[in-house]
Structures are given as C-alpha cells and as structure tokens.
N, C-alpha and C. Protein backbone atom coordinates (compact mmCIF):
# COMPACT_ATOMS: atom_id res chain seq x y z
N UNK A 1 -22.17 5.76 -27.48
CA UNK A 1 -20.85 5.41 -27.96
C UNK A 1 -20.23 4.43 -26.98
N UNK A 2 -19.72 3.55 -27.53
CA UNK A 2 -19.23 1.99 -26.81
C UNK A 2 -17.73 2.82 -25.90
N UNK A 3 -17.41 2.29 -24.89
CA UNK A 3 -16.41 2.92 -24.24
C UNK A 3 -14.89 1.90 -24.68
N UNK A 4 -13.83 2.68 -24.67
CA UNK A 4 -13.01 1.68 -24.98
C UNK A 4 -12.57 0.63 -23.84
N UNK A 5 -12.43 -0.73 -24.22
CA UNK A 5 -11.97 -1.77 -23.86
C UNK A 5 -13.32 -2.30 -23.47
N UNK A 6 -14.60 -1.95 -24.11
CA UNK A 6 -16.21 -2.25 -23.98
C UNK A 6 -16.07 -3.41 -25.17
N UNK A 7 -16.65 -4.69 -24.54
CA UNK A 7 -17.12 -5.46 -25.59
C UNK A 7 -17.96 -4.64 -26.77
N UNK A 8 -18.01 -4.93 -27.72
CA UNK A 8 -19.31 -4.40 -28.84
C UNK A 8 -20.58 -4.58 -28.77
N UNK A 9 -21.41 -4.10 -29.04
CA UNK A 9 -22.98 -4.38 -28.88
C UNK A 9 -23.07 -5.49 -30.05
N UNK A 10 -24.48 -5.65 -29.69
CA UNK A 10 -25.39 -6.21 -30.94
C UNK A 10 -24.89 -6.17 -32.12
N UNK A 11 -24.30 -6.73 -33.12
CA UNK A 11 -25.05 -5.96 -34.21
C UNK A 11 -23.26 -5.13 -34.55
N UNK A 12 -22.51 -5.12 -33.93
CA UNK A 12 -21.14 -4.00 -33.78
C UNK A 12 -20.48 -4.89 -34.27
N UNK A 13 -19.55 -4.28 -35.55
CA UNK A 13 -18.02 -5.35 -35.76
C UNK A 13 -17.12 -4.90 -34.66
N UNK A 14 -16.45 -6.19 -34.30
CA UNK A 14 -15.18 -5.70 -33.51
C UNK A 14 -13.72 -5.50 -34.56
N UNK A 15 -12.98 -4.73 -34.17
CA UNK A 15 -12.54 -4.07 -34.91
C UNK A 15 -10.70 -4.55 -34.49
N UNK A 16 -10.43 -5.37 -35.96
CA UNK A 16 -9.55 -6.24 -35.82
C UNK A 16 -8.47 -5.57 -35.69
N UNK A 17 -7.10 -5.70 -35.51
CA UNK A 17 -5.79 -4.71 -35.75
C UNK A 17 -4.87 -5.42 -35.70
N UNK A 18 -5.01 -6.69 -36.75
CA UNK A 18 -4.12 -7.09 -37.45
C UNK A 18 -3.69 -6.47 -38.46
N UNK A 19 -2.71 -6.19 -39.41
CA UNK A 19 -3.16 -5.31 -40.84
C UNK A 19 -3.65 -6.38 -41.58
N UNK A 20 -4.63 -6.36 -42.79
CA UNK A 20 -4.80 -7.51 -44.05
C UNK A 20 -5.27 -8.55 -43.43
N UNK A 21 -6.14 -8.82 -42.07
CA UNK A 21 -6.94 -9.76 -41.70
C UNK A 21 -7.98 -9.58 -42.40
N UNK A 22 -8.77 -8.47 -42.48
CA UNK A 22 -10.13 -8.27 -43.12
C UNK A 22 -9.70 -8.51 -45.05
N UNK A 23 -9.11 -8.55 -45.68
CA UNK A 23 -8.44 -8.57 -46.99
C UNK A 23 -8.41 -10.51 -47.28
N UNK A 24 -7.82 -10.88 -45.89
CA UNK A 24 -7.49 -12.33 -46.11
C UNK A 24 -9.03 -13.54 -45.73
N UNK A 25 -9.96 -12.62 -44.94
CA UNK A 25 -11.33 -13.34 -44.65
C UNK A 25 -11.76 -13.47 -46.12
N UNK A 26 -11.53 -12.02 -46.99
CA UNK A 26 -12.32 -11.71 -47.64
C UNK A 26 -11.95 -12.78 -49.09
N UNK A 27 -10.97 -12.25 -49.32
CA UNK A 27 -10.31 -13.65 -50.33
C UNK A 27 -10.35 -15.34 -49.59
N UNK A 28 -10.01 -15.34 -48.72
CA UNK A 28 -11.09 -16.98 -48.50
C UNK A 28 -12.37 -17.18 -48.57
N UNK A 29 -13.49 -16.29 -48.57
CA UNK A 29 -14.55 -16.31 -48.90
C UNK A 29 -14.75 -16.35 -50.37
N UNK A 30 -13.95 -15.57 -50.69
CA UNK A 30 -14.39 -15.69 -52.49
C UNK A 30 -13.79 -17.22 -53.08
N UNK A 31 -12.32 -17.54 -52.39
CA UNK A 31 -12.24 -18.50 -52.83
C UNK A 31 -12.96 -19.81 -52.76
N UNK A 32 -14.17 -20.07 -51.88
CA UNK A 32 -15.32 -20.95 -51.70
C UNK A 32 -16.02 -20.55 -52.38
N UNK A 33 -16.42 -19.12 -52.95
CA UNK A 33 -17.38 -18.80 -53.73
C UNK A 33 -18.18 -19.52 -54.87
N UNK A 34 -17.04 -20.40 -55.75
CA UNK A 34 -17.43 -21.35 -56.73
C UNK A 34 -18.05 -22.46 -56.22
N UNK A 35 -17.77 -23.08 -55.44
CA UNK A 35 -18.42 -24.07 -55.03
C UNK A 35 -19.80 -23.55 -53.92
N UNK A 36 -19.61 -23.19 -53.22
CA UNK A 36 -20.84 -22.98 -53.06
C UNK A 36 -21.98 -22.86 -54.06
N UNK A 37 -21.49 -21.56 -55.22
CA UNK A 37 -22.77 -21.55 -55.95
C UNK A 37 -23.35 -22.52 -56.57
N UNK A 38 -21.73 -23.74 -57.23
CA UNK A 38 -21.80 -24.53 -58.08
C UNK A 38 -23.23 -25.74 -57.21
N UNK A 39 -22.88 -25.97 -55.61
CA UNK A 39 -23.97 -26.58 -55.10
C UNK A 39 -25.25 -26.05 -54.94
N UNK A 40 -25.56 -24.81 -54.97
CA UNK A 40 -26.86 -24.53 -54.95
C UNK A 40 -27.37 -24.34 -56.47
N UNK A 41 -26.59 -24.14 -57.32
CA UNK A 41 -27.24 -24.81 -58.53
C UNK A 41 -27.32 -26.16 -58.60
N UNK A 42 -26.86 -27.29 -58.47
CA UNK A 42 -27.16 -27.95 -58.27
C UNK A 42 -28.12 -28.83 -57.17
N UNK A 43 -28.17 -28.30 -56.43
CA UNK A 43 -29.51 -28.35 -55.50
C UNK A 43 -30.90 -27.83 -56.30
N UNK A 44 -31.08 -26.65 -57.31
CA UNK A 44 -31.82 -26.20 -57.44
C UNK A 44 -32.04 -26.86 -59.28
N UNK A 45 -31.58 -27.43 -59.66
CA UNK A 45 -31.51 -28.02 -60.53
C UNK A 45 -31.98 -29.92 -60.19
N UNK A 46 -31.80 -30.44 -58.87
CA UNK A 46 -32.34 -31.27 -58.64
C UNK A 46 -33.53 -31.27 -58.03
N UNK A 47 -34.00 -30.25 -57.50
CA UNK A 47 -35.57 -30.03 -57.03
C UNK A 47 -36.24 -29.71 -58.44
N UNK A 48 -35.66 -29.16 -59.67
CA UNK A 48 -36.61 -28.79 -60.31
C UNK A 48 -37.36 -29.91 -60.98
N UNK A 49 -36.07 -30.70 -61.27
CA UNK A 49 -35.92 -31.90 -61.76
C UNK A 49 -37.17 -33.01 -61.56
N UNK A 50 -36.69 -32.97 -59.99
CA UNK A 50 -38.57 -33.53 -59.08
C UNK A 50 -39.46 -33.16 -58.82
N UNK A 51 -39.69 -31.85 -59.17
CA UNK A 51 -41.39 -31.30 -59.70
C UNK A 51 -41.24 -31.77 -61.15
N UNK A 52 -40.31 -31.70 -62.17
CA UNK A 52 -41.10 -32.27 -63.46
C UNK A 52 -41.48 -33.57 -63.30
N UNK A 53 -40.50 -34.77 -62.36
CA UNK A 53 -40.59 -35.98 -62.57
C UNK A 53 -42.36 -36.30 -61.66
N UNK A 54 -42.37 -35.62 -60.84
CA UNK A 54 -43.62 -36.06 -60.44
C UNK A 54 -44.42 -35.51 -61.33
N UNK A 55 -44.55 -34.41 -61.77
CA UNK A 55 -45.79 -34.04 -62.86
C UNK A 55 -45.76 -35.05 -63.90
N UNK A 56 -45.11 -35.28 -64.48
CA UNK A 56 -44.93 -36.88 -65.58
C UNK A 56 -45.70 -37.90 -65.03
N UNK A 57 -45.36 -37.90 -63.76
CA UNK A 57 -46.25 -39.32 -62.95
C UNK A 57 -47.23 -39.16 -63.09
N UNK A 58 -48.01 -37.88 -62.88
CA UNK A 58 -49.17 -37.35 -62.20
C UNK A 58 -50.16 -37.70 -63.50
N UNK A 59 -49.45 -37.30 -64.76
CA UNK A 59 -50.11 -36.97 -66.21
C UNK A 59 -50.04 -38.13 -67.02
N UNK A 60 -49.13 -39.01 -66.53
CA UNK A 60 -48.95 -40.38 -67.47
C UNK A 60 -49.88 -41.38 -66.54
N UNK A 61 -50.49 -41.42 -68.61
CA UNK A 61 -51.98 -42.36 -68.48
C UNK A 61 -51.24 -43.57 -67.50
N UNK A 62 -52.78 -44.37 -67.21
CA UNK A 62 -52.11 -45.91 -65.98
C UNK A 62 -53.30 -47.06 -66.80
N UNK A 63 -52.81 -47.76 -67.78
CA UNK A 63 -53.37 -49.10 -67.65
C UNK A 63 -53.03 -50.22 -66.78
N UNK A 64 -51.70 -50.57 -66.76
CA UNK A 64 -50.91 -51.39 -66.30
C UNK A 64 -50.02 -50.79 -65.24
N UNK A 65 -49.72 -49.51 -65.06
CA UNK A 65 -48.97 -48.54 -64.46
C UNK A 65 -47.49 -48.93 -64.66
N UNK A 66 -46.98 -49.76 -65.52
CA UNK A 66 -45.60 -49.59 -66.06
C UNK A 66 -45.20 -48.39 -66.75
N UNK A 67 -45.71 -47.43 -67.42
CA UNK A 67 -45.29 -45.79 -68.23
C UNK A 67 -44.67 -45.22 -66.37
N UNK A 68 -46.01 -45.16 -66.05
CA UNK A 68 -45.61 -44.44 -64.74
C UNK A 68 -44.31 -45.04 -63.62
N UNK A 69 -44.47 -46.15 -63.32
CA UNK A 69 -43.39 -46.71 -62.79
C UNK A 69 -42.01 -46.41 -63.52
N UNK A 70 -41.79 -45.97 -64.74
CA UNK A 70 -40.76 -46.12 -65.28
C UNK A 70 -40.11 -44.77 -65.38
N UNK A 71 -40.68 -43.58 -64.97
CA UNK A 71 -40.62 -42.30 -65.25
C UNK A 71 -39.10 -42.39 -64.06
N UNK A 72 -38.33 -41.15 -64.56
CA UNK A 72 -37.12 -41.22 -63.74
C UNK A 72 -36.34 -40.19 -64.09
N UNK A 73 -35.53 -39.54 -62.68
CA UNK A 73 -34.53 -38.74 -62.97
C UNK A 73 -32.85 -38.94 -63.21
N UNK A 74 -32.55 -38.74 -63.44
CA UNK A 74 -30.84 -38.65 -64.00
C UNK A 74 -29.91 -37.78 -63.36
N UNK A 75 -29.25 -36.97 -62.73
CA UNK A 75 -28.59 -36.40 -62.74
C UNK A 75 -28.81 -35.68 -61.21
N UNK A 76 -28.38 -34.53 -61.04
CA UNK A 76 -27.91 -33.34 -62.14
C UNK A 76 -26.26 -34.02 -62.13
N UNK A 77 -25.84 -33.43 -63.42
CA UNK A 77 -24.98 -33.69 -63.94
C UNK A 77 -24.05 -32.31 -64.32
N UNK A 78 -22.56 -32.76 -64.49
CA UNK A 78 -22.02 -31.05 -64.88
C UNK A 78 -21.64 -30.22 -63.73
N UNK A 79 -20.96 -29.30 -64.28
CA UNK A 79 -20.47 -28.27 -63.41
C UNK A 79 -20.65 -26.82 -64.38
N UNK A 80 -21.12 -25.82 -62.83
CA UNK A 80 -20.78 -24.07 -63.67
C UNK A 80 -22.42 -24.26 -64.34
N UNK A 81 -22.01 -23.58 -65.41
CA UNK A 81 -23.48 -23.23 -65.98
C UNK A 81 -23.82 -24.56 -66.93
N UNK A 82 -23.14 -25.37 -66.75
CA UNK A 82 -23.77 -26.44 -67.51
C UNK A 82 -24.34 -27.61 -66.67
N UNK A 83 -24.76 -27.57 -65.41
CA UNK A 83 -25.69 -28.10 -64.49
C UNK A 83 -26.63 -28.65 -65.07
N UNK A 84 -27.16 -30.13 -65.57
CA UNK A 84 -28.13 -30.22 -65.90
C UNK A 84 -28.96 -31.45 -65.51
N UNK A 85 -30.17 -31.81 -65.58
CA UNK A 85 -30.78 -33.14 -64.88
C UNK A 85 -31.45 -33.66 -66.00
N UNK A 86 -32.03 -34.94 -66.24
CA UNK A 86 -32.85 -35.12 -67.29
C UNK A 86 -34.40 -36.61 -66.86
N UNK A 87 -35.50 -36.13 -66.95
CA UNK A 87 -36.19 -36.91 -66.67
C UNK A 87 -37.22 -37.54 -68.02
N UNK A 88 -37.33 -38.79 -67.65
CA UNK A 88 -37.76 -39.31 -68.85
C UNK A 88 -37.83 -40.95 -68.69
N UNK A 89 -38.43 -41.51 -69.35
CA UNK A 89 -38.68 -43.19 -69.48
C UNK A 89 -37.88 -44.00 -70.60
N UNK A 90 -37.59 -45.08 -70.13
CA UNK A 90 -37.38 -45.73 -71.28
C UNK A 90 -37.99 -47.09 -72.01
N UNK A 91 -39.40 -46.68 -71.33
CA UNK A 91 -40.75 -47.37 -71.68
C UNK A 91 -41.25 -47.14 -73.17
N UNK A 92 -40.91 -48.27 -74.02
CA UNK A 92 -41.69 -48.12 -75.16
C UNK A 92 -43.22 -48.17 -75.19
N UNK A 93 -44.11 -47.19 -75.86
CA UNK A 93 -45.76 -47.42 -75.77
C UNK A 93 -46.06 -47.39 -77.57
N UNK A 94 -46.82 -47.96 -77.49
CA UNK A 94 -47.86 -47.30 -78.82
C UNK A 94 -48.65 -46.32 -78.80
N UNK A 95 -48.39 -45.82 -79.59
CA UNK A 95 -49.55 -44.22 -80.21
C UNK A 95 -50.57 -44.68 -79.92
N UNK A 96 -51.53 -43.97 -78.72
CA UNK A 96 -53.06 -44.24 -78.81
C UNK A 96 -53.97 -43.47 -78.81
C-alpha cells in the first residue's frame, strides 16, 4: 500500500480532488470522439482503396500499358458512414 504523500507506482491513477475533473476529461474525450473515428475510417477506407487499385494494375492486361497506366483512385470522399473511395479508369478498350 502506497504511503500517503507517496508518488503512485506504475501503472497507479493519481487521484485528482478537484470535484468534476474526471467528468470534464471524460466529456472532452468524447467530444473528439467523432473525428477521430471519422479519420480512421477514412484512413482505412484509403488503404483499402490501394490494395484494390494495385490489384487492377496487377490484373489489367499490358499491350501498350495505357489500361494500366490509367487505373486510379478518387477519394475517400464523405463523412460518418458514408466514407467512400472509388477506383477505376477512364480508358476506353474494346471487347477482346
């Protein structure tokens, strides 16, 4: 048992005695809450984005290598759950 006027160990909250300090951390944390998540969806929505865009590369035939050169991402775009990225060309080919 920590003695009083003992710093805290490891690992120990120190133990505030303000009143409604721990109440007011806690509501500024939530109030970042949106944005934070909103960026790691979007982080995770732009990595996914660049594993599809390279698999497109990887799989699109190469005569000339214009299909492939042209492959590309967009975004992410949006906020909240409507986060979205879009990859794709705007290389016309013929059916072969």
């Amino acid at each position: 048992m920590a003695q009083r006027g003992a710093d805290p160990g490891e690992g120990q909250a120190r133990m505030n005695n303000e009143p409604g300090q721990g109440m007011r951390e806690l509501q500024a944390s939530l109030t970042k809450a949106p944005d934070v998540t909103n960026k790691a969806l979007r982080d995770l929505v732009r990595d996914g984005a660049a594993m599809i865009n390279n698999k497109a590369k990887a799989y699109a035939p190469v005569d000339e290598g214009q299909l492939r050169a042209s492959i590309h991402t967009e975004g992410p775009t949006g906020t909240g759950a409507t986060v979205q990225a879009k990859v794709g060309t705007n290389v016309k080919h013929a059916k072969w």
